[in-house]
N, C-alpha and C. Protein backbone atom coordinates (compact mmCIF):
# COMPACT_ATOMS: atom_id res chain seq x y z
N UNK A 1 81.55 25.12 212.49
CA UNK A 1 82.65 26.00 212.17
C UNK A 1 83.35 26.37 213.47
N UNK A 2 85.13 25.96 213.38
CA UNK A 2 85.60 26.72 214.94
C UNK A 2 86.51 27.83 214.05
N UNK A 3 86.46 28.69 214.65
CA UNK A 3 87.90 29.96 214.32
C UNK A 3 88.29 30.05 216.12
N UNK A 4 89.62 29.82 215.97
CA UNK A 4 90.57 30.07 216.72
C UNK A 4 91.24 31.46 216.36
N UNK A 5 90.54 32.76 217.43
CA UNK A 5 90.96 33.97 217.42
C UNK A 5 91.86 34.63 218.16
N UNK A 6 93.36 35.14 217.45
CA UNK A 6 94.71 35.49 218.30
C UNK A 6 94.85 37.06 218.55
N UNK A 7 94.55 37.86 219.52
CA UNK A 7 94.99 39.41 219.11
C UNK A 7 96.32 39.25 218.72
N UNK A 8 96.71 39.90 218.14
CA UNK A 8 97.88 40.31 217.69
C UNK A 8 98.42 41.80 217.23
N UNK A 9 99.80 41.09 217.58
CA UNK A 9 100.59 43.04 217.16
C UNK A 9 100.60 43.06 215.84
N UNK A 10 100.63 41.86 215.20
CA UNK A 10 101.50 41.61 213.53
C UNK A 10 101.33 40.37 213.65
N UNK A 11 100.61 40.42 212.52
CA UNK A 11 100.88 38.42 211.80
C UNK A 11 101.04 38.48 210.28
N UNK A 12 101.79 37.55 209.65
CA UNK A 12 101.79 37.10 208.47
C UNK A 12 101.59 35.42 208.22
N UNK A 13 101.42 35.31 206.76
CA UNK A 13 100.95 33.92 206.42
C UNK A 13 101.63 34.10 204.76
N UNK A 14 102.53 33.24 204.78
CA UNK A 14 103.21 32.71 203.53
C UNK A 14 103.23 31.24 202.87
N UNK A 15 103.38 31.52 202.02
CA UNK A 15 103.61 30.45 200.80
C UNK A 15 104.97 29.77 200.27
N UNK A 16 105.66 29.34 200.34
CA UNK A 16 107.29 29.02 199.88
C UNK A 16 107.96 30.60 200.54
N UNK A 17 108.67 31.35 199.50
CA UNK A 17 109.27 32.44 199.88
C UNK A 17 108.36 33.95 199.78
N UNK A 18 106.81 33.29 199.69
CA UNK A 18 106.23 34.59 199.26
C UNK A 18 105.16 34.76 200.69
N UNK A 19 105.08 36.13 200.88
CA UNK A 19 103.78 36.49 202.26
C UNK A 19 102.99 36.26 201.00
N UNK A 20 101.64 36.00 201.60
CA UNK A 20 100.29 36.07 200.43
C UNK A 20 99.42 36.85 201.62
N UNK A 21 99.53 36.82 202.97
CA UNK A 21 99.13 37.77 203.82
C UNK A 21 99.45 38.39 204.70
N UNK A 22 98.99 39.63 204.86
CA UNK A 22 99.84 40.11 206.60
C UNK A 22 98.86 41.20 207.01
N UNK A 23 99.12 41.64 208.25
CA UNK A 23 98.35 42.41 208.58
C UNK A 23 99.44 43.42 210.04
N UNK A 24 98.74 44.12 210.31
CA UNK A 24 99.35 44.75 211.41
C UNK A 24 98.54 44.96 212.90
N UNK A 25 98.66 45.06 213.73
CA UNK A 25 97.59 45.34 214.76
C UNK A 25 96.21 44.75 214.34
N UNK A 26 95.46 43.99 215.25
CA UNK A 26 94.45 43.38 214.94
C UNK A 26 93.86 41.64 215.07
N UNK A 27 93.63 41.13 214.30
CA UNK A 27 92.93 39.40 214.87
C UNK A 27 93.64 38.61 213.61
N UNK A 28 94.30 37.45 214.54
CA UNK A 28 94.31 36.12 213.47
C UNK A 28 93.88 35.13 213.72
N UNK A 29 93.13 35.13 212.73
CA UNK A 29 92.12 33.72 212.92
C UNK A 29 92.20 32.35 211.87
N UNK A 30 92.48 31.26 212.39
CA UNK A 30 92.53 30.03 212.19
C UNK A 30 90.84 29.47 212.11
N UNK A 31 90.91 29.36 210.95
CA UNK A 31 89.39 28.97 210.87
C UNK A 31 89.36 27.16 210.62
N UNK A 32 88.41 26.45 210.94
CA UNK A 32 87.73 25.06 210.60
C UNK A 32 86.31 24.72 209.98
N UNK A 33 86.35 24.28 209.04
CA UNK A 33 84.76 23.91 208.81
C UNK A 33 84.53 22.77 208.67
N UNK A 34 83.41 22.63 209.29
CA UNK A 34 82.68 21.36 209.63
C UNK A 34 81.57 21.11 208.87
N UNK A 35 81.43 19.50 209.01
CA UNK A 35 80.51 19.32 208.05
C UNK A 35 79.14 20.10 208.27
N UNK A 36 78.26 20.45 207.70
CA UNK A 36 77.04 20.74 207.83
C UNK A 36 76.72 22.57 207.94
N UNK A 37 78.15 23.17 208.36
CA UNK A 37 78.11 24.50 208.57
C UNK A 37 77.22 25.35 206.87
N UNK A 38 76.79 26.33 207.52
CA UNK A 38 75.72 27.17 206.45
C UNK A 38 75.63 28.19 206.44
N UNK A 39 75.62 29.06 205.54
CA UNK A 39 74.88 30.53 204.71
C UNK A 39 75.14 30.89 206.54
N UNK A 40 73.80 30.59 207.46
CA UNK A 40 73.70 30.86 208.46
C UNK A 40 74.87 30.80 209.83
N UNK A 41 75.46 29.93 209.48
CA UNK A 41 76.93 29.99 210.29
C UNK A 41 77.85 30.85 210.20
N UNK A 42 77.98 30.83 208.78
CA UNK A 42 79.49 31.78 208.09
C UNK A 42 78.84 33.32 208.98
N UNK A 43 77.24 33.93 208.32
CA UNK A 43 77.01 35.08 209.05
C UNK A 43 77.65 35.37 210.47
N UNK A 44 76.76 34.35 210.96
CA UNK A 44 77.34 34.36 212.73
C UNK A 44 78.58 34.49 212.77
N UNK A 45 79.35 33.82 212.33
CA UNK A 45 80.64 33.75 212.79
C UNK A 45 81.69 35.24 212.17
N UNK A 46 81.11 35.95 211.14
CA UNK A 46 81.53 37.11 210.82
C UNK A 46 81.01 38.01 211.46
N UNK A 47 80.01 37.61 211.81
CA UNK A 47 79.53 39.07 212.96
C UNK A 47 80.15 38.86 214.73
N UNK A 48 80.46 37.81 214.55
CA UNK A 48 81.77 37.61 216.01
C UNK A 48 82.84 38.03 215.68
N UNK A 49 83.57 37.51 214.42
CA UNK A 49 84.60 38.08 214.60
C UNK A 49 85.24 39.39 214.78
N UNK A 50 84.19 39.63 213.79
CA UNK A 50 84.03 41.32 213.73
C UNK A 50 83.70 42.20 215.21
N UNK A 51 83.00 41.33 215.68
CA UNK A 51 82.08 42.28 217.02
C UNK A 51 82.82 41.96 218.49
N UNK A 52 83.46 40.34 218.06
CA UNK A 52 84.22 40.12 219.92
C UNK A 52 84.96 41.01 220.43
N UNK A 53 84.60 41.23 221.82
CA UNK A 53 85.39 42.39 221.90
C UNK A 53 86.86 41.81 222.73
N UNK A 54 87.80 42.15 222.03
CA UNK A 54 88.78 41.63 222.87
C UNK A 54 90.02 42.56 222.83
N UNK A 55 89.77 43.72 222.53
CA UNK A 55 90.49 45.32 221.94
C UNK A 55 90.26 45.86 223.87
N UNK A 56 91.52 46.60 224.65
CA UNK A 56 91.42 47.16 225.78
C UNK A 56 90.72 48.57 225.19
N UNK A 57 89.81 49.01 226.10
CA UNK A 57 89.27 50.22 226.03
C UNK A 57 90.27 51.26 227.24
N UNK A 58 90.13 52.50 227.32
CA UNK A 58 90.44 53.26 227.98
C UNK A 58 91.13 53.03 229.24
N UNK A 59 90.04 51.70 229.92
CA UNK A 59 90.10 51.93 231.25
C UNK A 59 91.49 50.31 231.26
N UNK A 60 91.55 50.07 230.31
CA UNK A 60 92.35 48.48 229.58
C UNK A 60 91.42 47.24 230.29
N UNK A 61 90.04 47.29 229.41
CA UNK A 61 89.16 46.17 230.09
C UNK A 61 88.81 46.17 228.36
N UNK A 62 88.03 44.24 227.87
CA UNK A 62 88.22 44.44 226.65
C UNK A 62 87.19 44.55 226.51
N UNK A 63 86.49 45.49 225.94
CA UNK A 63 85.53 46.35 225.38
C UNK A 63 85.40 46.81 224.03
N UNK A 64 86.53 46.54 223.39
CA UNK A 64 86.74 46.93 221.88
C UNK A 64 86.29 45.64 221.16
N UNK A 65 86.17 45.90 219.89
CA UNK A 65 86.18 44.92 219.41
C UNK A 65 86.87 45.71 217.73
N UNK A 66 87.32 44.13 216.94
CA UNK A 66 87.39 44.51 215.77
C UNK A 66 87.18 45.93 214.51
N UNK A 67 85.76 45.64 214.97
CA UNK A 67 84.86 47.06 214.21
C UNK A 67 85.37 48.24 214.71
N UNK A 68 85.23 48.32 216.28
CA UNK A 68 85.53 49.73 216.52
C UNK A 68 87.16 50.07 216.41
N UNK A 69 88.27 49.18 216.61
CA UNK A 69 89.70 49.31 216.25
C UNK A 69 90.17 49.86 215.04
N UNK A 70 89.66 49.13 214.29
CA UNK A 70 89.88 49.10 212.80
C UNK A 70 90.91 48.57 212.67
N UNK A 71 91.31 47.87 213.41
CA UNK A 71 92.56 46.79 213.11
C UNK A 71 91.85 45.67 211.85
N UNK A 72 93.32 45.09 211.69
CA UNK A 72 93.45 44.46 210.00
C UNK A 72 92.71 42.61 210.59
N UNK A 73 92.25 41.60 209.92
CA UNK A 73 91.93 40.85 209.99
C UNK A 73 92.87 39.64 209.12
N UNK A 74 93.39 38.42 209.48
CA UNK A 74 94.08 37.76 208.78
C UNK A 74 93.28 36.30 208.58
N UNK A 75 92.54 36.25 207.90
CA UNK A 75 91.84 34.65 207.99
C UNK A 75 92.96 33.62 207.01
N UNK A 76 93.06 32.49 208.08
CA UNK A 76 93.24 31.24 207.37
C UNK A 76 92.94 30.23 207.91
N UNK A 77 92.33 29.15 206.62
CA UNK A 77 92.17 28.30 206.89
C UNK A 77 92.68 26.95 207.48
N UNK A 78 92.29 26.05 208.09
CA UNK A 78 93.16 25.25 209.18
C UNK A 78 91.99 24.05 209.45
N UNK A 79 92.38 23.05 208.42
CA UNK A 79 91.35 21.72 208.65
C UNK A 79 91.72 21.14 209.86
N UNK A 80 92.71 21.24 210.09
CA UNK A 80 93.07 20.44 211.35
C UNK A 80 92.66 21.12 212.68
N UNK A 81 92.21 22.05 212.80
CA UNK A 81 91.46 22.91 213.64
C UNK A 81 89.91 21.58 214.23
N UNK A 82 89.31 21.22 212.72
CA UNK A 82 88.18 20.26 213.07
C UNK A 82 88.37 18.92 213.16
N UNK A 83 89.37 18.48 213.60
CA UNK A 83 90.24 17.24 213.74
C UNK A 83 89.07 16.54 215.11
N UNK A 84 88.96 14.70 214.70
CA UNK A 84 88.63 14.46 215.93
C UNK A 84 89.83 14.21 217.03
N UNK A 85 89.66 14.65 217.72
CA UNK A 85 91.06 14.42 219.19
C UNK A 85 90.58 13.46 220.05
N UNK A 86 89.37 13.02 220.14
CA UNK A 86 88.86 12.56 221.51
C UNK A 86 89.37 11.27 221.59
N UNK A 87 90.28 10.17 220.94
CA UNK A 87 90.62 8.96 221.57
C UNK A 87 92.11 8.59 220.58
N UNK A 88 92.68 8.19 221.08
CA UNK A 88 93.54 7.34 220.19
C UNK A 88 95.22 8.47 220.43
N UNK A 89 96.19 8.26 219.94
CA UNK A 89 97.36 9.39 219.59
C UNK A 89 97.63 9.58 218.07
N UNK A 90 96.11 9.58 217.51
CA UNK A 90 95.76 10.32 215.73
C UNK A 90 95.36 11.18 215.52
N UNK A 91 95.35 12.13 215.11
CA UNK A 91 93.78 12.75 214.67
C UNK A 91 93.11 11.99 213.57
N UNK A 92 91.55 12.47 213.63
CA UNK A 92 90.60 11.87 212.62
C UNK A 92 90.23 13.19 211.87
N UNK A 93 89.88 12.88 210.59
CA UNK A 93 89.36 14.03 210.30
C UNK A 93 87.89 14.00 209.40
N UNK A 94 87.21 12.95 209.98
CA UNK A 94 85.90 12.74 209.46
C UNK A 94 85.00 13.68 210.27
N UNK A 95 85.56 14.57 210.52
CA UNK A 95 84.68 16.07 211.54
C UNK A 95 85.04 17.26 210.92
N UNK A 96 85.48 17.40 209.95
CA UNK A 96 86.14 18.50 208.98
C UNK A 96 85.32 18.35 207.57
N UNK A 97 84.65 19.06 207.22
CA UNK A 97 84.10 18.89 205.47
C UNK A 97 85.41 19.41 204.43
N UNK A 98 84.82 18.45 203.88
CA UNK A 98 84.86 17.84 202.41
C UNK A 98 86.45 19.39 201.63
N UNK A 99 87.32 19.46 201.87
CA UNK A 99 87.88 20.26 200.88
C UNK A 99 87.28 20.82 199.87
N UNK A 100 86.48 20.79 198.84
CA UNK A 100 85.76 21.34 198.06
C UNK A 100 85.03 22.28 198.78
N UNK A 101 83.70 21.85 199.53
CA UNK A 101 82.44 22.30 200.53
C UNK A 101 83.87 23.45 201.29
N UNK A 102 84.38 22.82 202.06
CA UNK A 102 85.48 23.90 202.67
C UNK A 102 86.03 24.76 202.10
N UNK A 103 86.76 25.01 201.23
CA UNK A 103 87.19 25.85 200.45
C UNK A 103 86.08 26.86 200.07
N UNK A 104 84.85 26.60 199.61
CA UNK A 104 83.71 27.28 199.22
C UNK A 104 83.31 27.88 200.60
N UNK A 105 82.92 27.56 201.53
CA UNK A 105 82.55 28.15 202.38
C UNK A 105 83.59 29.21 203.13
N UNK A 106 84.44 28.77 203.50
CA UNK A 106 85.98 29.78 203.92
C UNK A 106 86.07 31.21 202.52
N UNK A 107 85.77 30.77 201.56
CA UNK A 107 85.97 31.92 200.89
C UNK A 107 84.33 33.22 200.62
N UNK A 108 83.19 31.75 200.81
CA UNK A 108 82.16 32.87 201.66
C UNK A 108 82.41 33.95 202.91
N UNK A 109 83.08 33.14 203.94
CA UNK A 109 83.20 33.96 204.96
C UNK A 109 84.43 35.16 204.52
N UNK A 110 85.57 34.96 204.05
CA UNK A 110 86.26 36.02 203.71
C UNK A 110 85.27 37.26 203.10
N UNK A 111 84.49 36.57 201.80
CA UNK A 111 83.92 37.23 201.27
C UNK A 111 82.62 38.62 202.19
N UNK A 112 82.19 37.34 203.07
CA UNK A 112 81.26 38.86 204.18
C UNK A 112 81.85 39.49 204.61
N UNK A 113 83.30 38.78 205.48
CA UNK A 113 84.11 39.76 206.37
C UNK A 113 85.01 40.53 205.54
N UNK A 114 84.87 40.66 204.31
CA UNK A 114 85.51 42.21 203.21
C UNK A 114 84.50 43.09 203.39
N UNK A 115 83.31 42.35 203.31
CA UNK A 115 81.51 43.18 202.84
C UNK A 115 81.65 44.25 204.22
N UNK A 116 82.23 43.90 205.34
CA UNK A 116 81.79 44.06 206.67
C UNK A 116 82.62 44.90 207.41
N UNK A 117 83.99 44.49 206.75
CA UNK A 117 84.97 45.25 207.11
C UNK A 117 85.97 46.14 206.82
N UNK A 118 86.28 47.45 207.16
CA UNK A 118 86.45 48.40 206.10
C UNK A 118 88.28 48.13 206.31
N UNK A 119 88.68 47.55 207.81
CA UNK A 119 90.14 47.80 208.26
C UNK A 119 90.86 46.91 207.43
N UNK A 120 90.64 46.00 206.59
CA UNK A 120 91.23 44.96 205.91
C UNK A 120 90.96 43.55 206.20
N UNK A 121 91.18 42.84 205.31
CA UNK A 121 90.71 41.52 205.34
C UNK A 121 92.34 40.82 204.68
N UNK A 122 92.84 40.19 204.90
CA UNK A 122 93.97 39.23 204.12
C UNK A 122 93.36 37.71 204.47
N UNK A 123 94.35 36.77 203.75
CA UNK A 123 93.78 35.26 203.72
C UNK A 123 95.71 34.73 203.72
N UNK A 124 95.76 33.45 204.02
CA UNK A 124 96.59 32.64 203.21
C UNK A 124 96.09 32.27 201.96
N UNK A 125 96.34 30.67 201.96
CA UNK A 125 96.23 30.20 200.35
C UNK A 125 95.69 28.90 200.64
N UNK A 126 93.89 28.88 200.34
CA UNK A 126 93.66 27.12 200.73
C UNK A 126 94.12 26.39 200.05
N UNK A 127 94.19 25.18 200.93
CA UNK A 127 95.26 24.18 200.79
C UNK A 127 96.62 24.06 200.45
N UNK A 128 97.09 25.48 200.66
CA UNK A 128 98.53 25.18 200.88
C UNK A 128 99.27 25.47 201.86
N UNK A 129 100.33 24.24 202.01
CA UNK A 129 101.10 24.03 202.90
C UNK A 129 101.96 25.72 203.30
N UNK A 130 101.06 26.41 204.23
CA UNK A 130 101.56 27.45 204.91
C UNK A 130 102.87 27.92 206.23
N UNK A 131 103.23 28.89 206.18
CA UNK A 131 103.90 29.25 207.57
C UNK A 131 103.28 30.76 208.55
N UNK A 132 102.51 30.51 209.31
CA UNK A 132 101.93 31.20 209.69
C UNK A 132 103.29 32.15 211.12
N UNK A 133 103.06 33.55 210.84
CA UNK A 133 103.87 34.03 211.86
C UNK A 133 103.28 35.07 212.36
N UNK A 134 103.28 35.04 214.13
CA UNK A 134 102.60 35.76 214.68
C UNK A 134 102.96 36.94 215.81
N UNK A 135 102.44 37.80 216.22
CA UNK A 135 102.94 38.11 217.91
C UNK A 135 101.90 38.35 218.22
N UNK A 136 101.79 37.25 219.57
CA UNK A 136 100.40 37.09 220.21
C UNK A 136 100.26 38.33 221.29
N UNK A 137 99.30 39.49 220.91
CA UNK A 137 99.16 40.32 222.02
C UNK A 137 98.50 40.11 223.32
N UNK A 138 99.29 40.01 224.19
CA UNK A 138 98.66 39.33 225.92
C UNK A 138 99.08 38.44 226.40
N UNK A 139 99.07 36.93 226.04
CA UNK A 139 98.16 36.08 224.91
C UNK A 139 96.54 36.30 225.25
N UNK A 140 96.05 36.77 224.16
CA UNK A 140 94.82 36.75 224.09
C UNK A 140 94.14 36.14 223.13
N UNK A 141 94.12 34.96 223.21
CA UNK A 141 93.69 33.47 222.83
C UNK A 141 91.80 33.11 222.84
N UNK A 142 90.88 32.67 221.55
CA UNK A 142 89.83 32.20 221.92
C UNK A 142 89.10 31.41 220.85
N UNK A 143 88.47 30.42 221.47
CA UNK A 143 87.68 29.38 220.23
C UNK A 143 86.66 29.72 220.22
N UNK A 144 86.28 30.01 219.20
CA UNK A 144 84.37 30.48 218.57
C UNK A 144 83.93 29.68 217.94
N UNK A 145 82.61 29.44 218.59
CA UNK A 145 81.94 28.43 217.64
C UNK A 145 80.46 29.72 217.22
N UNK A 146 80.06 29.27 215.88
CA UNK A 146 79.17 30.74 215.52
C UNK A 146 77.87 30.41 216.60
């Protein structure tokens, strides 16, 4: 599993002419799942997202994290996140599971990080062709693997 995590001032994620998510202050995350990821991954990776600290504290060093902000959370999914890159000018995507397996698992992890999180949780819409819009706070940019 990679999630690609953005602070942000404001992000949304739409569908044709409709938001299906948004959030305000807080993390957007571009998630990937890979084959083999488990029960045991999704955890990990909700207790990072939740716990990285990448929120300025007092002194503006990042020390915050998610939990203690209470900023909003925007998960979507992003197969091409688990794309192989390493040769050719293609991507491959025999490093990405199965759409079905994916879909099921991405909506596990939403599902803990609601259980987990009181500031909000939003999603896009798997498998559809999205427009993701953001403002990257910093840029404060990072890839997690659980």
């Amino acid at each position: 599993m990679l999630s690609l995590l953005q602070r942000v001032t404001q992000a949304s994620v739409s569908v044709g002419d409709q938001i299906v998510g948004q959030i305000g202050p807080g993390l957007l995350v571009l998630v990937g799942v890979e084959p083999g990821d488990d029960e045991a991954a999704l955890a990990r990776m909700a207790e990072r997202l939740l716990g990285y600290r990448v929120f300025a504290d007092d002194a503006g060093r990042m020390n915050r994290s998610l939990h203690d902000t209470g900023g909003g959370l925007l998960l979507v999914s992003q197969f091409t996140l688990a794309a192989d890159t390493r040769s050719g000018m293609r991507p491959g995507f025999s490093t990405a599971a199965a759409p079905a397996e994916a879909e099921r698992l991405f909506n596990r992890l939403v599902a803990i990080c609601r259980e987990k999180h009181a500031g909000g949780v939003e999603t896009g819409r798997f498998g559809a062709h999205m427009v993701v819009s953001l403002v990257n706070d910093g840029p404060v940019t990072f890839l997690l693997r659980p």
